[in-house]
PDB file of N, CA and C in Angstrom:
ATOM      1  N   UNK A   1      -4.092  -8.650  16.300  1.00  0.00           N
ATOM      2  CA  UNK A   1      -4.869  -9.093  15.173  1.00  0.00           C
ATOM      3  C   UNK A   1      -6.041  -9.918  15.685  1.00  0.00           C
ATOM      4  N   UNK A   2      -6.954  -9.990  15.355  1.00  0.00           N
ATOM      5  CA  UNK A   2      -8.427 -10.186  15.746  1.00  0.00           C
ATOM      6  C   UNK A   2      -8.909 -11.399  14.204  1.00  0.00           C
ATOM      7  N   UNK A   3      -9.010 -12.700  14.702  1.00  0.00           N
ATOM      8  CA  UNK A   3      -9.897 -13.396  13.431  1.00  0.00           C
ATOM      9  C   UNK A   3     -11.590 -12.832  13.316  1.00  0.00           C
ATOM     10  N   UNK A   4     -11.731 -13.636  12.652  1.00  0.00           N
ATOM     11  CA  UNK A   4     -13.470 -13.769  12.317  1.00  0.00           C
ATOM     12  C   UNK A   4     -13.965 -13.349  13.317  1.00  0.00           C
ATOM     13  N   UNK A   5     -13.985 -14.182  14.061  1.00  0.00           N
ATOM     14  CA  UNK A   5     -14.647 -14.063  15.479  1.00  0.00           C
ATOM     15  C   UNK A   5     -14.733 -12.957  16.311  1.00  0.00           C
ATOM     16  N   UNK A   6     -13.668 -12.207  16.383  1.00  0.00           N
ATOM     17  CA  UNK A   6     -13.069 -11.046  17.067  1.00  0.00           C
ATOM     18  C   UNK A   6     -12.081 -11.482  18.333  1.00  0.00           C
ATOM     19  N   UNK A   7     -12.085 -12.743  18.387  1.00  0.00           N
ATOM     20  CA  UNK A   7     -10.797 -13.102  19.096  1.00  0.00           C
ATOM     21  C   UNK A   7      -9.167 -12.600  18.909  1.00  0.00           C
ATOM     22  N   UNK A   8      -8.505 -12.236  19.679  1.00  0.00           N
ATOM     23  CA  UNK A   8      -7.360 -12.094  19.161  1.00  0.00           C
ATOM     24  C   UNK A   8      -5.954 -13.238  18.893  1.00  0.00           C
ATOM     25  N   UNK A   9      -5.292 -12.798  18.132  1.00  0.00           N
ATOM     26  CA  UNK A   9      -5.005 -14.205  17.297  1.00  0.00           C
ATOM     27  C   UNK A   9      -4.271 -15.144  17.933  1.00  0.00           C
ATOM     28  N   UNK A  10      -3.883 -15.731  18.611  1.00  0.00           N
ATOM     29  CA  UNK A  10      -2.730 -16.858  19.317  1.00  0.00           C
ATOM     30  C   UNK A  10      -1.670 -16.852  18.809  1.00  0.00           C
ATOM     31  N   UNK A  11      -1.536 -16.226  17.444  1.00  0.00           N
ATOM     32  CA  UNK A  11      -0.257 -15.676  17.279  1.00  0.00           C
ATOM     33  C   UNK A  11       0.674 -14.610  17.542  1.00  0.00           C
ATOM     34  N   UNK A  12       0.369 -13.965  18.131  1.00  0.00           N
ATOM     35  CA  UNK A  12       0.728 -12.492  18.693  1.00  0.00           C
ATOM     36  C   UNK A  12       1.350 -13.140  20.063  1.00  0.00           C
ATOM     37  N   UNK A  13       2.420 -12.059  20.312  1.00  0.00           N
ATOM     38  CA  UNK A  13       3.132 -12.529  21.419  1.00  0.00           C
ATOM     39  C   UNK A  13       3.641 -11.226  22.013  1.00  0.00           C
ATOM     40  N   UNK A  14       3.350 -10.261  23.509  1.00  0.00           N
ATOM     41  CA  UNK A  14       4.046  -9.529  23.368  1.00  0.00           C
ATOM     42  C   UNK A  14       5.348  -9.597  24.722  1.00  0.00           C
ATOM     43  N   UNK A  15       6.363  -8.961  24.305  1.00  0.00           N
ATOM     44  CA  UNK A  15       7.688  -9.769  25.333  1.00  0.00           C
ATOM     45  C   UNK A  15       8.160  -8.238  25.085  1.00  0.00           C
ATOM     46  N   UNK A  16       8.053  -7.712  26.847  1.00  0.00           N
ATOM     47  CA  UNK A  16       8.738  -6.316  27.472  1.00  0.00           C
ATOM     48  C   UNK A  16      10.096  -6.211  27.278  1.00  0.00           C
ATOM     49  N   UNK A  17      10.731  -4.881  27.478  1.00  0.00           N
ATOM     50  CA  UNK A  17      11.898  -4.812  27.284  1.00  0.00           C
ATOM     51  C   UNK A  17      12.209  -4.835  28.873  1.00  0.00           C
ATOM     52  N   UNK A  18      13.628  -5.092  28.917  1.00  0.00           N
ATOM     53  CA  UNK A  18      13.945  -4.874  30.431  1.00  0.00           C
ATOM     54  C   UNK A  18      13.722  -3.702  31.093  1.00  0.00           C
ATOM     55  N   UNK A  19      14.251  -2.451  30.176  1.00  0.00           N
ATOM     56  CA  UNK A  19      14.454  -1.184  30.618  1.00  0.00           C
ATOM     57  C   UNK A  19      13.651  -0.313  29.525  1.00  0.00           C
ATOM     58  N   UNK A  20      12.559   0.497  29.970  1.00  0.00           N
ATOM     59  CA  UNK A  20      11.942   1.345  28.914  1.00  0.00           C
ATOM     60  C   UNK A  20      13.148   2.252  28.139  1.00  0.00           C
ATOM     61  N   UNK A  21      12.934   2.228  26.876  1.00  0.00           N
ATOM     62  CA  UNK A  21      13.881   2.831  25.436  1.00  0.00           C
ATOM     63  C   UNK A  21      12.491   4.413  24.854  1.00  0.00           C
ATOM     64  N   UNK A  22      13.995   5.327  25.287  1.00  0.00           N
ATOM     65  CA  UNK A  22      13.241   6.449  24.675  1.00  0.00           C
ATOM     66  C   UNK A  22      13.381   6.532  23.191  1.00  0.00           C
ATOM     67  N   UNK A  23      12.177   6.538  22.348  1.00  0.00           N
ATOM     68  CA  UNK A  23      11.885   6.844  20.998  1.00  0.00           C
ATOM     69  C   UNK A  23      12.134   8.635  20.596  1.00  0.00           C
ATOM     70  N   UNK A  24      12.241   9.231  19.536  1.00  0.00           N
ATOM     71  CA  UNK A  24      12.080  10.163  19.006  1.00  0.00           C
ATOM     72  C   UNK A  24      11.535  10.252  17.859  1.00  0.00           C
ATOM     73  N   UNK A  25      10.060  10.369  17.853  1.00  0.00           N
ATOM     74  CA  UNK A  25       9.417  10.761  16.601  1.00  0.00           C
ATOM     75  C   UNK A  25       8.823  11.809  15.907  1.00  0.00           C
ATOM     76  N   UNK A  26       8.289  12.215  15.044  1.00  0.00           N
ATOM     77  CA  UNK A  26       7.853  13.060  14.305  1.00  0.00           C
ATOM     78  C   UNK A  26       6.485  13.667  14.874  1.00  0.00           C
ATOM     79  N   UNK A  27       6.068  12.816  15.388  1.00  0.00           N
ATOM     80  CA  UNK A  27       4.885  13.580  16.271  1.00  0.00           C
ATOM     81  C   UNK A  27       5.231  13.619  18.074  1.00  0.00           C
ATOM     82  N   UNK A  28       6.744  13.054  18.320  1.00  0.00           N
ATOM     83  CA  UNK A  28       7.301  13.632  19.770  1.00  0.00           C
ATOM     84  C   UNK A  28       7.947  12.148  19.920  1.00  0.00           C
ATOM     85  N   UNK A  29       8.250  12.617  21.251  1.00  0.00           N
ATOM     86  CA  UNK A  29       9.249  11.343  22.059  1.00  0.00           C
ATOM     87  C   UNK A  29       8.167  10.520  22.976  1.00  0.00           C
ATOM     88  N   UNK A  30       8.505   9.252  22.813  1.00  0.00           N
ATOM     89  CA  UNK A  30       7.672   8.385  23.312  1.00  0.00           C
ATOM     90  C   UNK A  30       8.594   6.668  24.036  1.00  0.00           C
ATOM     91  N   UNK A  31       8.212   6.166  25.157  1.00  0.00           N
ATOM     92  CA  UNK A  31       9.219   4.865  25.426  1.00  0.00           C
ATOM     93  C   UNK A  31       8.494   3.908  25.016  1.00  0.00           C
ATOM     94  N   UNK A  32       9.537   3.404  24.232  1.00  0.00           N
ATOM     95  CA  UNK A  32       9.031   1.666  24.089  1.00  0.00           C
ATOM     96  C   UNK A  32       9.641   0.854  25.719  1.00  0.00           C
ATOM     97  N   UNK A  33       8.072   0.236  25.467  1.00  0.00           N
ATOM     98  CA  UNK A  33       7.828  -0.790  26.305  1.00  0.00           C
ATOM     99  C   UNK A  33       8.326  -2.207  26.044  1.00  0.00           C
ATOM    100  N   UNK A  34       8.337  -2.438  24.898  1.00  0.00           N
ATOM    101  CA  UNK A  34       8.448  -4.003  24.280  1.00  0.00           C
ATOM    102  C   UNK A  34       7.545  -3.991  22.663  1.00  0.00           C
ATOM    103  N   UNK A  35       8.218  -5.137  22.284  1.00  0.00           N
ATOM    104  CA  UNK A  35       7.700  -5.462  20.870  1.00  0.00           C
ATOM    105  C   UNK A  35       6.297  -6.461  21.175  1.00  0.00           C
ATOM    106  N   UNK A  36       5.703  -6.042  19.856  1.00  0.00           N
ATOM    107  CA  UNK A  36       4.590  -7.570  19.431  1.00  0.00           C
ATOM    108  C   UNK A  36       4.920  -8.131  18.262  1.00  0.00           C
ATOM    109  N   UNK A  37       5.156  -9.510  18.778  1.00  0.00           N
ATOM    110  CA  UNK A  37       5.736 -10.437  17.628  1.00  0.00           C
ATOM    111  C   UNK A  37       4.355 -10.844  17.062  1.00  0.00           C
ATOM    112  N   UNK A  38       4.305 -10.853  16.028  1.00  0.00           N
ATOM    113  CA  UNK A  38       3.441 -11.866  15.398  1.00  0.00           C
ATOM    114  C   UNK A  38       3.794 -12.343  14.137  1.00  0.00           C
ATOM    115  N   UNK A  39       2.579 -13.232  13.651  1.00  0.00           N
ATOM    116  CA  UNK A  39       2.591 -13.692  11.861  1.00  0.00           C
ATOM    117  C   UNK A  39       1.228 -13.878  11.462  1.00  0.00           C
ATOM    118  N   UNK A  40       1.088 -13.860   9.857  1.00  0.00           N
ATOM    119  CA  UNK A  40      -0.221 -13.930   9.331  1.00  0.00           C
ATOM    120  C   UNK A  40       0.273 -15.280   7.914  1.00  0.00           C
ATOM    121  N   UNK A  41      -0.971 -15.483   8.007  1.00  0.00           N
ATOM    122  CA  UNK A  41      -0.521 -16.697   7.041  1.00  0.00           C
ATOM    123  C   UNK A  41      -1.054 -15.772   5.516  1.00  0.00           C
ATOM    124  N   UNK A  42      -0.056 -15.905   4.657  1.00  0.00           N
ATOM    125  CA  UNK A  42      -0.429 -15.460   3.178  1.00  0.00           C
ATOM    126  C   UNK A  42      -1.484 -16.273   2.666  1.00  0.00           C
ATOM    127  N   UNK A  43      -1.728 -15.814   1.181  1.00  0.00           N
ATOM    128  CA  UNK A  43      -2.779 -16.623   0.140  1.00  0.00           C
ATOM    129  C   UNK A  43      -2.344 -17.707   0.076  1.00  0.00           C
ATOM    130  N   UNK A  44      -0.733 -17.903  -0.538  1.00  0.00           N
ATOM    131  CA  UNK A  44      -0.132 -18.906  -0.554  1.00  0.00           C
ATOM    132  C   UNK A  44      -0.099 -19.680   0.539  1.00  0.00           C
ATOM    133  N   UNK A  45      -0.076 -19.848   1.672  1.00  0.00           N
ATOM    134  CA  UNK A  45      -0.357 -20.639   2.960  1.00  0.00           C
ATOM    135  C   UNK A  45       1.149 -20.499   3.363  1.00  0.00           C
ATOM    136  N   UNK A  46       1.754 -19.866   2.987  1.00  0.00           N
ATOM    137  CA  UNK A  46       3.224 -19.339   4.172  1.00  0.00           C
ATOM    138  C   UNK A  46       2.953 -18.601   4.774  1.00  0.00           C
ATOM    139  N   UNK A  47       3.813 -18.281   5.808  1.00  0.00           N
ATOM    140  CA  UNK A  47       3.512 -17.148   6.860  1.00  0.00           C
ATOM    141  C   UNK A  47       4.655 -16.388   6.534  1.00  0.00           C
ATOM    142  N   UNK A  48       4.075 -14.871   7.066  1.00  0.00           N
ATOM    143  CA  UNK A  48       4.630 -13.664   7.389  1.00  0.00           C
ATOM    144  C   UNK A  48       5.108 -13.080   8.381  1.00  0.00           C
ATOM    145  N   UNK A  49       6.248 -13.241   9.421  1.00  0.00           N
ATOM    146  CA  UNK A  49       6.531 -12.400  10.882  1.00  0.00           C
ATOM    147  C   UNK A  49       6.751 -11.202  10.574  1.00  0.00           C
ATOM    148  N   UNK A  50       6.292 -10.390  11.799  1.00  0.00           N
ATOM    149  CA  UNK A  50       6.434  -9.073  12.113  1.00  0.00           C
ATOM    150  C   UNK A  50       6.649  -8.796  13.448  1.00  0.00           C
ATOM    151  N   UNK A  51       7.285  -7.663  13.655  1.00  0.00           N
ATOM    152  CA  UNK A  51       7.826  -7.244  14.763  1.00  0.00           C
ATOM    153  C   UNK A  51       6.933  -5.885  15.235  1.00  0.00           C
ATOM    154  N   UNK A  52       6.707  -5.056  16.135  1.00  0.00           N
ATOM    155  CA  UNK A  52       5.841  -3.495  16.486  1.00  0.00           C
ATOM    156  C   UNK A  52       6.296  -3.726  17.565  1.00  0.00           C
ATOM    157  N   UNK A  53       6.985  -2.140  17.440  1.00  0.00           N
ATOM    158  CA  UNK A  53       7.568  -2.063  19.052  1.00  0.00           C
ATOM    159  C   UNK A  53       6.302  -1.227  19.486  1.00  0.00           C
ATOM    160  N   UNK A  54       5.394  -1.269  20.903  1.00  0.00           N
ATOM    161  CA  UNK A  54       4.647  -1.038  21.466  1.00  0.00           C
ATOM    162  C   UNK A  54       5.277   0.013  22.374  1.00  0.00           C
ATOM    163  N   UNK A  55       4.322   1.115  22.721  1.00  0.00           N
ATOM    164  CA  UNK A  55       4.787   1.993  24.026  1.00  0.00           C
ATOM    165  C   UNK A  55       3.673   2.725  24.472  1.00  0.00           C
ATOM    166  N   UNK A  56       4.230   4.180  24.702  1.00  0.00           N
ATOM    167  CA  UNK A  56       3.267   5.102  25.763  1.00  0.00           C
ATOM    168  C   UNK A  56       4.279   6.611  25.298  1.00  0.00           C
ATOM    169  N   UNK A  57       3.879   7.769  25.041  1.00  0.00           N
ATOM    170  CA  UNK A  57       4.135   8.799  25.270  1.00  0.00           C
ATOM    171  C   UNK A  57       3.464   9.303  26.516  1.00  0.00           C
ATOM    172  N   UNK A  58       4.512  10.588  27.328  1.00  0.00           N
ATOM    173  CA  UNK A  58       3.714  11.059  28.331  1.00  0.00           C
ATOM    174  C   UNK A  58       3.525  12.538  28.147  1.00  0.00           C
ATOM    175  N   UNK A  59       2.736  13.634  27.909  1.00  0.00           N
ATOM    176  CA  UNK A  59       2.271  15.127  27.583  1.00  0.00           C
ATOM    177  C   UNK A  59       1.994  15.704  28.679  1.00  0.00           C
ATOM    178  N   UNK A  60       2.688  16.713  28.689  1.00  0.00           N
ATOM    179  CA  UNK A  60       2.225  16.953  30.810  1.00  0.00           C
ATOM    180  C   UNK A  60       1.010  17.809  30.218  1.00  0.00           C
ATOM    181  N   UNK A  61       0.151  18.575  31.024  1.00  0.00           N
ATOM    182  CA  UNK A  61      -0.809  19.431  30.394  1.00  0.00           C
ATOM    183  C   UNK A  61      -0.558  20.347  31.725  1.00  0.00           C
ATOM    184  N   UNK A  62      -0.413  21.656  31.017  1.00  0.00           N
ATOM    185  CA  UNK A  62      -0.582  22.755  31.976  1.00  0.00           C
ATOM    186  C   UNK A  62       0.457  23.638  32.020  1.00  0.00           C
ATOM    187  N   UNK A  63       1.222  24.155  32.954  1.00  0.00           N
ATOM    188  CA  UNK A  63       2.219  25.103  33.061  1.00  0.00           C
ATOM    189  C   UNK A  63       2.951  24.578  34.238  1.00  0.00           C
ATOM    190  N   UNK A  64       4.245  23.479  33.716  1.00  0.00           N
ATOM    191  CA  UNK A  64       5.155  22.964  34.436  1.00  0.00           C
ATOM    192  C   UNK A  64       6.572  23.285  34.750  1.00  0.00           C
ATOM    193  N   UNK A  65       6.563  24.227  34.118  1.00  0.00           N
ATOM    194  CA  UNK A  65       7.766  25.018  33.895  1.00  0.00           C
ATOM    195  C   UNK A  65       8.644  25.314  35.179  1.00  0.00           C
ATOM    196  N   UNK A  66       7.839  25.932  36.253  1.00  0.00           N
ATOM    197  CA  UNK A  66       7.841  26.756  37.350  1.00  0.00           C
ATOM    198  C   UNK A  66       8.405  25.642  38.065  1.00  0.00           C
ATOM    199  N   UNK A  67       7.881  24.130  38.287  1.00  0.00           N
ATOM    200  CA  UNK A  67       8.066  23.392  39.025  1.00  0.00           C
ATOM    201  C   UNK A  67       8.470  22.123  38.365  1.00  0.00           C
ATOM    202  N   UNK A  68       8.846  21.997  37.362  1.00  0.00           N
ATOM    203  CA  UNK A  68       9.289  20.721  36.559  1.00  0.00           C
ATOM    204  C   UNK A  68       9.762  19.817  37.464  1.00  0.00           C
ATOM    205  N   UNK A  69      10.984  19.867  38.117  1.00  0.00           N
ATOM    206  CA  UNK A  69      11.118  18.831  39.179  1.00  0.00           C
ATOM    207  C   UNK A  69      10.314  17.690  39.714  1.00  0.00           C
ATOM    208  N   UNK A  70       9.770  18.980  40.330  1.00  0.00           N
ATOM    209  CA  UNK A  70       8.665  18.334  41.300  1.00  0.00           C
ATOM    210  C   UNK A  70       7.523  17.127  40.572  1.00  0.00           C
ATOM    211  N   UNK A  71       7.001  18.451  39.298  1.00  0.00           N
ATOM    212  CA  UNK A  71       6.461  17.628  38.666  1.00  0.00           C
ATOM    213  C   UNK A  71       6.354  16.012  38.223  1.00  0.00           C
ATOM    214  N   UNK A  72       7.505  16.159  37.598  1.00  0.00           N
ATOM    215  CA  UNK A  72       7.947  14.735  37.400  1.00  0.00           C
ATOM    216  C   UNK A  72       7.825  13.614  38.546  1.00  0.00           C
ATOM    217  N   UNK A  73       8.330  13.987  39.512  1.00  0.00           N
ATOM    218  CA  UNK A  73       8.383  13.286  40.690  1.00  0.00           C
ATOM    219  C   UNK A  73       7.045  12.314  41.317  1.00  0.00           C
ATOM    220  N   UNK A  74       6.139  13.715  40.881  1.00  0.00           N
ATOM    221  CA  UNK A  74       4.713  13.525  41.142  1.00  0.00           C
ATOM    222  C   UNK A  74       4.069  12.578  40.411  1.00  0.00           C
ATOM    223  N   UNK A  75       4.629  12.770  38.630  1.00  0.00           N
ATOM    224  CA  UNK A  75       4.231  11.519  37.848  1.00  0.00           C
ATOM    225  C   UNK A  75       4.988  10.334  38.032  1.00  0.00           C
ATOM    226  N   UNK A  76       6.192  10.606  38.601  1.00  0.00           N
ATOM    227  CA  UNK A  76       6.746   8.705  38.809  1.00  0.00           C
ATOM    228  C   UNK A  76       5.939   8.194  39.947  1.00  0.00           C
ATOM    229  N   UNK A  77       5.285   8.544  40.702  1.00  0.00           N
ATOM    230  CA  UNK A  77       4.593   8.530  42.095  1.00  0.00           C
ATOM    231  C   UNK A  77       3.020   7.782  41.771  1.00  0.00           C
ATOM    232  N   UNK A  78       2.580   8.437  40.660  1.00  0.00           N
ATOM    233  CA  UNK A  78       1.429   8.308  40.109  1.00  0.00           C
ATOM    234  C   UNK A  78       1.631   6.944  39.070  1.00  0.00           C
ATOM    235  N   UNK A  79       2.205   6.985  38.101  1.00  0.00           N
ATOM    236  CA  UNK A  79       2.273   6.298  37.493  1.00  0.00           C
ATOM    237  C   UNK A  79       1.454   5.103  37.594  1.00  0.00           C
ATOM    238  N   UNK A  80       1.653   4.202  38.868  1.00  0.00           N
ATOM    239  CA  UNK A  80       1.411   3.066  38.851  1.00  0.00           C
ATOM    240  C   UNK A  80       0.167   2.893  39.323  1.00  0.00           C
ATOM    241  N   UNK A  81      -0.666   4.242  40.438  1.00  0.00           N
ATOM    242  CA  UNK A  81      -2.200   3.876  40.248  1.00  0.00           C
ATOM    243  C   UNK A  81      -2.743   4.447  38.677  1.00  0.00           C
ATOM    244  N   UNK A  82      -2.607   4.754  37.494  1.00  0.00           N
ATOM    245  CA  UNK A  82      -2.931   5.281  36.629  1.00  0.00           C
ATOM    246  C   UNK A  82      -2.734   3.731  36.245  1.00  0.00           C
ATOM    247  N   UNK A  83      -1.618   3.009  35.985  1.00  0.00           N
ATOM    248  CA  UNK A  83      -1.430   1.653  35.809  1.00  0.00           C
ATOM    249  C   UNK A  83      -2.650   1.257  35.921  1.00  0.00           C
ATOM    250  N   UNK A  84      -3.091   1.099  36.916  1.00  0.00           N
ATOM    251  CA  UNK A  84      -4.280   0.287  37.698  1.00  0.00           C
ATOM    252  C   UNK A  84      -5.320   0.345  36.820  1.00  0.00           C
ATOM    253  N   UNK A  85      -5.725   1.591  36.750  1.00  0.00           N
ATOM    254  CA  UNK A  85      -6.767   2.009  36.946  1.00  0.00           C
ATOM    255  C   UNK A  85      -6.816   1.436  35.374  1.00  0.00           C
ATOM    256  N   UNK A  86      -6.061   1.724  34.164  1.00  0.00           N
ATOM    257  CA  UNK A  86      -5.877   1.435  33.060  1.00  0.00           C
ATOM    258  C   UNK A  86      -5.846  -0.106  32.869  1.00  0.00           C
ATOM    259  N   UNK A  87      -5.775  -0.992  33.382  1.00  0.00           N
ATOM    260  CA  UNK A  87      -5.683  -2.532  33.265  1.00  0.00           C
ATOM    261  C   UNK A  87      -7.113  -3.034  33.297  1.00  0.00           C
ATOM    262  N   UNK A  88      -6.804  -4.107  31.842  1.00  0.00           N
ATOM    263  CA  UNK A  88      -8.671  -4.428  31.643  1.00  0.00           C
ATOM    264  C   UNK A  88      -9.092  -5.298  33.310  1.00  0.00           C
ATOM    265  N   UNK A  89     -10.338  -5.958  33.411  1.00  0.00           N
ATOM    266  CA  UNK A  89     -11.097  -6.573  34.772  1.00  0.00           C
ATOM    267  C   UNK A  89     -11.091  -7.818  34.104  1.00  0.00           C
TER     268      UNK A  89
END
């Protein structure tokens, strides 16, 4: 959540899970990573918590069939310069 400013809010908190949790959804399977806690303050001046579990789906692209194994292997391998490369400066 972003105020006025475009800052994001000091209320938001996000806290990983130990072990990535495979999801099954309606548009595919995807792991949660961890939740974002937050709250918003109502009209009334109480607040509201909420919970969003956060993640990542992965889509191979191409024709993996032949070599699935391997494949995979190749993306646990990768993973973590893609990490990199994906993390703001």
């Amino acid at each position: 959540m972003r105020d006025r400013s475009g800052r994001l809010s000091e209320d938001l908190r996000l806290v990983p899970f130990d072990v990535p949790e495979l999801r099954h959804g309606a548009t595919g399977d995807w792991w949660a990573l961890g939740e974002l806690e937050g709250s918003v303050r109502n009209p009334d001046g109480s607040r509201r918590t909420f919970t969003v579990e956060v993640g990542l789906s992965l889509i191979p692209h191409g024709d993996i069939l032949h070599r699935e194994e391997e494949f995979w292997r190749m993306v646990a391998e990768k993973l973590p310069l893609i990490a990199k490369e994906l993390r703001p400066s």
